[in-house]
Protein backbone atom coordinates (compact mmCIF):
# COMPACT_ATOMS: atom_id res chain seq x y z
CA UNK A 1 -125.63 -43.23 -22.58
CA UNK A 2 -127.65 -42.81 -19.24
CA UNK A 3 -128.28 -39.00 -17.25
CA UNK A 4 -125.89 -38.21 -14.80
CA UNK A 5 -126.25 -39.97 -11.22
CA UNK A 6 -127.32 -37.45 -8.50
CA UNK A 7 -127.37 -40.03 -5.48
CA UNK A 8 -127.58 -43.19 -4.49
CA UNK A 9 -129.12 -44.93 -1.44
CA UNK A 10 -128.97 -48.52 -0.19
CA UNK A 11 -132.43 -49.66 0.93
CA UNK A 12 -132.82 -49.42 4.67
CA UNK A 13 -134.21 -53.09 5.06
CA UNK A 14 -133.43 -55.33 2.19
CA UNK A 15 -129.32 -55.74 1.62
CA UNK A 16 -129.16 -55.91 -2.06
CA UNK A 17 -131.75 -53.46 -2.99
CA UNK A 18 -130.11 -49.88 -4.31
CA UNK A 19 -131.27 -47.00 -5.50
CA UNK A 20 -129.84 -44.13 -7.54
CA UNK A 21 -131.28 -40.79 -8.92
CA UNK A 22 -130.76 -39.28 -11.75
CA UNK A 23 -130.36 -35.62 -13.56
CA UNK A 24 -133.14 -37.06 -16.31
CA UNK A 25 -135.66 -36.87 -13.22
CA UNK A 26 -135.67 -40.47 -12.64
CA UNK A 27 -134.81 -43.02 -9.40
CA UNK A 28 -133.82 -46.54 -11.01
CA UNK A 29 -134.21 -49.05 -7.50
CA UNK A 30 -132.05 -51.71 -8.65
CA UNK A 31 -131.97 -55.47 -7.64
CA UNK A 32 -128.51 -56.40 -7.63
CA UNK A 33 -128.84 -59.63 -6.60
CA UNK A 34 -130.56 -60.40 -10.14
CA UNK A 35 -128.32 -57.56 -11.01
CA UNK A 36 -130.80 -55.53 -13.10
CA UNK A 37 -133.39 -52.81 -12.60
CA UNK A 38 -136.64 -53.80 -9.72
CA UNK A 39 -138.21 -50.46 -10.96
CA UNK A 40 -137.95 -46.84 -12.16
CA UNK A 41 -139.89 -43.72 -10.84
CA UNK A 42 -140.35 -40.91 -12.98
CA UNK A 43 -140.44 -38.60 -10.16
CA UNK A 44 -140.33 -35.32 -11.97
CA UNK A 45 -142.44 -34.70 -15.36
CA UNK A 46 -139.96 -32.56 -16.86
CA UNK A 47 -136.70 -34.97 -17.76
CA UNK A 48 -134.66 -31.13 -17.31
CA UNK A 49 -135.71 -31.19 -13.53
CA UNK A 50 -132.86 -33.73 -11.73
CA UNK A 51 -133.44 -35.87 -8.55
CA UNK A 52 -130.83 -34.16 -6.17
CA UNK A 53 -131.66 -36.11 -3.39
CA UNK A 54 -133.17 -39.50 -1.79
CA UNK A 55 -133.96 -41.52 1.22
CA UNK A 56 -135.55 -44.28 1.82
CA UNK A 57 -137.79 -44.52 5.22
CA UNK A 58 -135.94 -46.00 7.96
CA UNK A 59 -138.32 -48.64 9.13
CA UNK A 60 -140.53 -49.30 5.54
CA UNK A 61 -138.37 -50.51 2.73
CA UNK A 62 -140.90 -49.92 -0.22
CA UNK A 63 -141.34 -45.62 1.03
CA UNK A 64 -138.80 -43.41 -0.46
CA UNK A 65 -138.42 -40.01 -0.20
CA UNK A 66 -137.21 -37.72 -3.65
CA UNK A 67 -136.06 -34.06 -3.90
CA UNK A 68 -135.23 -31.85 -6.96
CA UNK A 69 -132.56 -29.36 -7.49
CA UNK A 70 -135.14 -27.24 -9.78
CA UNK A 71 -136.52 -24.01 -8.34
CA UNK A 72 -139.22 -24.35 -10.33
CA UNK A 73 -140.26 -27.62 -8.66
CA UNK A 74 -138.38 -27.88 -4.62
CA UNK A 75 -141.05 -29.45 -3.53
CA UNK A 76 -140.19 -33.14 -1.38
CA UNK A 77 -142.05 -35.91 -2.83
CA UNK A 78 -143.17 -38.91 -0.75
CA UNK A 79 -143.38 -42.24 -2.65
CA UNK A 80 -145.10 -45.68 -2.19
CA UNK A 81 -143.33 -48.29 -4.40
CA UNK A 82 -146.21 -50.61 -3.74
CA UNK A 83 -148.83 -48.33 -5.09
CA UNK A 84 -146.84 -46.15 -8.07
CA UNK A 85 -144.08 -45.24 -10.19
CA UNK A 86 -145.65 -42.71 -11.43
CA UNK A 87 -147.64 -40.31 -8.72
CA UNK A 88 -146.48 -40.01 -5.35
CA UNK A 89 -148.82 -39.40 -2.20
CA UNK A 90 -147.63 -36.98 -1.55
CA UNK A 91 -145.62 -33.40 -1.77
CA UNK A 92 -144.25 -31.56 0.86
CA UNK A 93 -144.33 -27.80 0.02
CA UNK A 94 -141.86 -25.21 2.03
CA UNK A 95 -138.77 -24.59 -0.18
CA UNK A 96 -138.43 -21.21 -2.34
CA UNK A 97 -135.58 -22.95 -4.09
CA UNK A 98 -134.13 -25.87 -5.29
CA UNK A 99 -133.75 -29.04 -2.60
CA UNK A 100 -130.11 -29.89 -2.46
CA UNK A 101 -130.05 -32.46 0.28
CA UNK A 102 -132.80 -34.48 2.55
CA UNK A 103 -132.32 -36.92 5.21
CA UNK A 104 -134.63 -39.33 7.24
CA UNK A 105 -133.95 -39.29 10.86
CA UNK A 106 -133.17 -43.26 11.54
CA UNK A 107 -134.32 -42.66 15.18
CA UNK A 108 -138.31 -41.58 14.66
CA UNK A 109 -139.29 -42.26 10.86
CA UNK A 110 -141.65 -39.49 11.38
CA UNK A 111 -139.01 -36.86 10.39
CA UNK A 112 -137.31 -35.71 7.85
CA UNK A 113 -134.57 -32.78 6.96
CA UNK A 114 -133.82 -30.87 4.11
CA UNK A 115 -132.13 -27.78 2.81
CA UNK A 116 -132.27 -26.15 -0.44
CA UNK A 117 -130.81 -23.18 -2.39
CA UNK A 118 -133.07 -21.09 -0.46
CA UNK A 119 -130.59 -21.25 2.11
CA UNK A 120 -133.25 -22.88 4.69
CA UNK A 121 -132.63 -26.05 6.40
CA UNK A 122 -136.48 -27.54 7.30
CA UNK A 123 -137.71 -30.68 9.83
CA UNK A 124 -140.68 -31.97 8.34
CA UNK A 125 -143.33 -34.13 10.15
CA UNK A 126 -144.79 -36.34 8.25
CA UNK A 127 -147.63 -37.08 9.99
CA UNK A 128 -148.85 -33.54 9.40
CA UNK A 129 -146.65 -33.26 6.30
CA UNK A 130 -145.35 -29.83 7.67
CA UNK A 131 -142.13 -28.16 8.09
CA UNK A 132 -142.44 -27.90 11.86
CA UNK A 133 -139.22 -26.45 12.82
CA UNK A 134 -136.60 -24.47 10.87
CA UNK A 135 -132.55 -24.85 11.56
CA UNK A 136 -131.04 -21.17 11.38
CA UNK A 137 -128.46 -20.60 8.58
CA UNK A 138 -125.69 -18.07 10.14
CA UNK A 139 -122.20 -18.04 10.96
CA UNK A 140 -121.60 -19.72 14.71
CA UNK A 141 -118.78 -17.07 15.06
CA UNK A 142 -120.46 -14.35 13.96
CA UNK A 143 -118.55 -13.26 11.06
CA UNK A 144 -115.52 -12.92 13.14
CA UNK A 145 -113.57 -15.47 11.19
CA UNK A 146 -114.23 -13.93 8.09
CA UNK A 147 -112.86 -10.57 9.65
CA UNK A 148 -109.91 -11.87 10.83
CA UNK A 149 -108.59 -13.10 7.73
CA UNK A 150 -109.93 -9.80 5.93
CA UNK A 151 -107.79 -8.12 8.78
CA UNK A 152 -104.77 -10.89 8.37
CA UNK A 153 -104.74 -10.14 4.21
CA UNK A 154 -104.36 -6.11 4.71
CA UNK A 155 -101.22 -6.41 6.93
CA UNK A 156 -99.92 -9.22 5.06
CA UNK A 157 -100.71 -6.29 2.02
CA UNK A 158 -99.39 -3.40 4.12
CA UNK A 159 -95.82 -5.98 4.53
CA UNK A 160 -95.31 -6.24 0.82
């Protein structure tokens, strides 16, 4: 039996090219037009650490980007299909926790989102592989929905 799929991405440029991650720390990029496996990158070393999340670039169909759930590794890792399986160019450091989620903007393939368990949503640019801007992570209202209900469940309390 296979690990757990975490995601799965159609390539942005080629139709029948798919990829899916894994909880064993592996992306299988599948060829379903010959309806079997192109290739497999074993983006995290330890086959506890899952691939949470994936993109492929918007405008390159062999770049990919990965993301693991693992606090011990929440680092974004840029990938080359062309040049390895194995060692990505790159890692883009910023996350304190785990990455839950990434996505390339399809507008400027320069950018790049993601949030993580540290409860920080980050835009990356790629040319200087920094997070250069930071979404903030609070309650639009303020809390005041929360407090209504609160208020809503002690009268409904105070009826009964």
């Amino acid at each position: 039996a296979g690990a757990e799929i975490t995601d799965v991405a159609w390539n942005s440029q080629v139709p029948h090219i798919l990829a899916s991650s894994a909880a064993n720390g592996t992306v299988v990029v599948w060829d379903l037009r010959q309806r079997k496996p192109w290739c497999q990158l074993r983006c995290e070393s330890n086959s506890s650490s899952p691939v949470s999340a994936m993109a492929w670039n918007p405008t390159q169909g062999l770049h990919m980007m990965t993301a693991s759930s693992d606090d011990r590794s929440p680092g974004l890792k840029l990938w080359d299909l062309r040049s390895s399986t194995t060692m990505p160019l790159t890692t883009l450091e910023g996350h304190t926790g785990g990455v839950l989620s990434l996505d390339w903007c399809p507008h400027d393939d320069t950018l790049m989102m993601s949030c993580g368990k540290d409860n920080r949503t980050l835009m990356w640019d790629l040319y200087s592989l920094q997070a250069i801007a930071e979404i903030p992570n609070e309650d639009p209202s303020g809390g005041q929905q929360q407090q209504q209900q609160h208020q809503q469940q002690q009268q409904q309390q105070q009826y009964q």
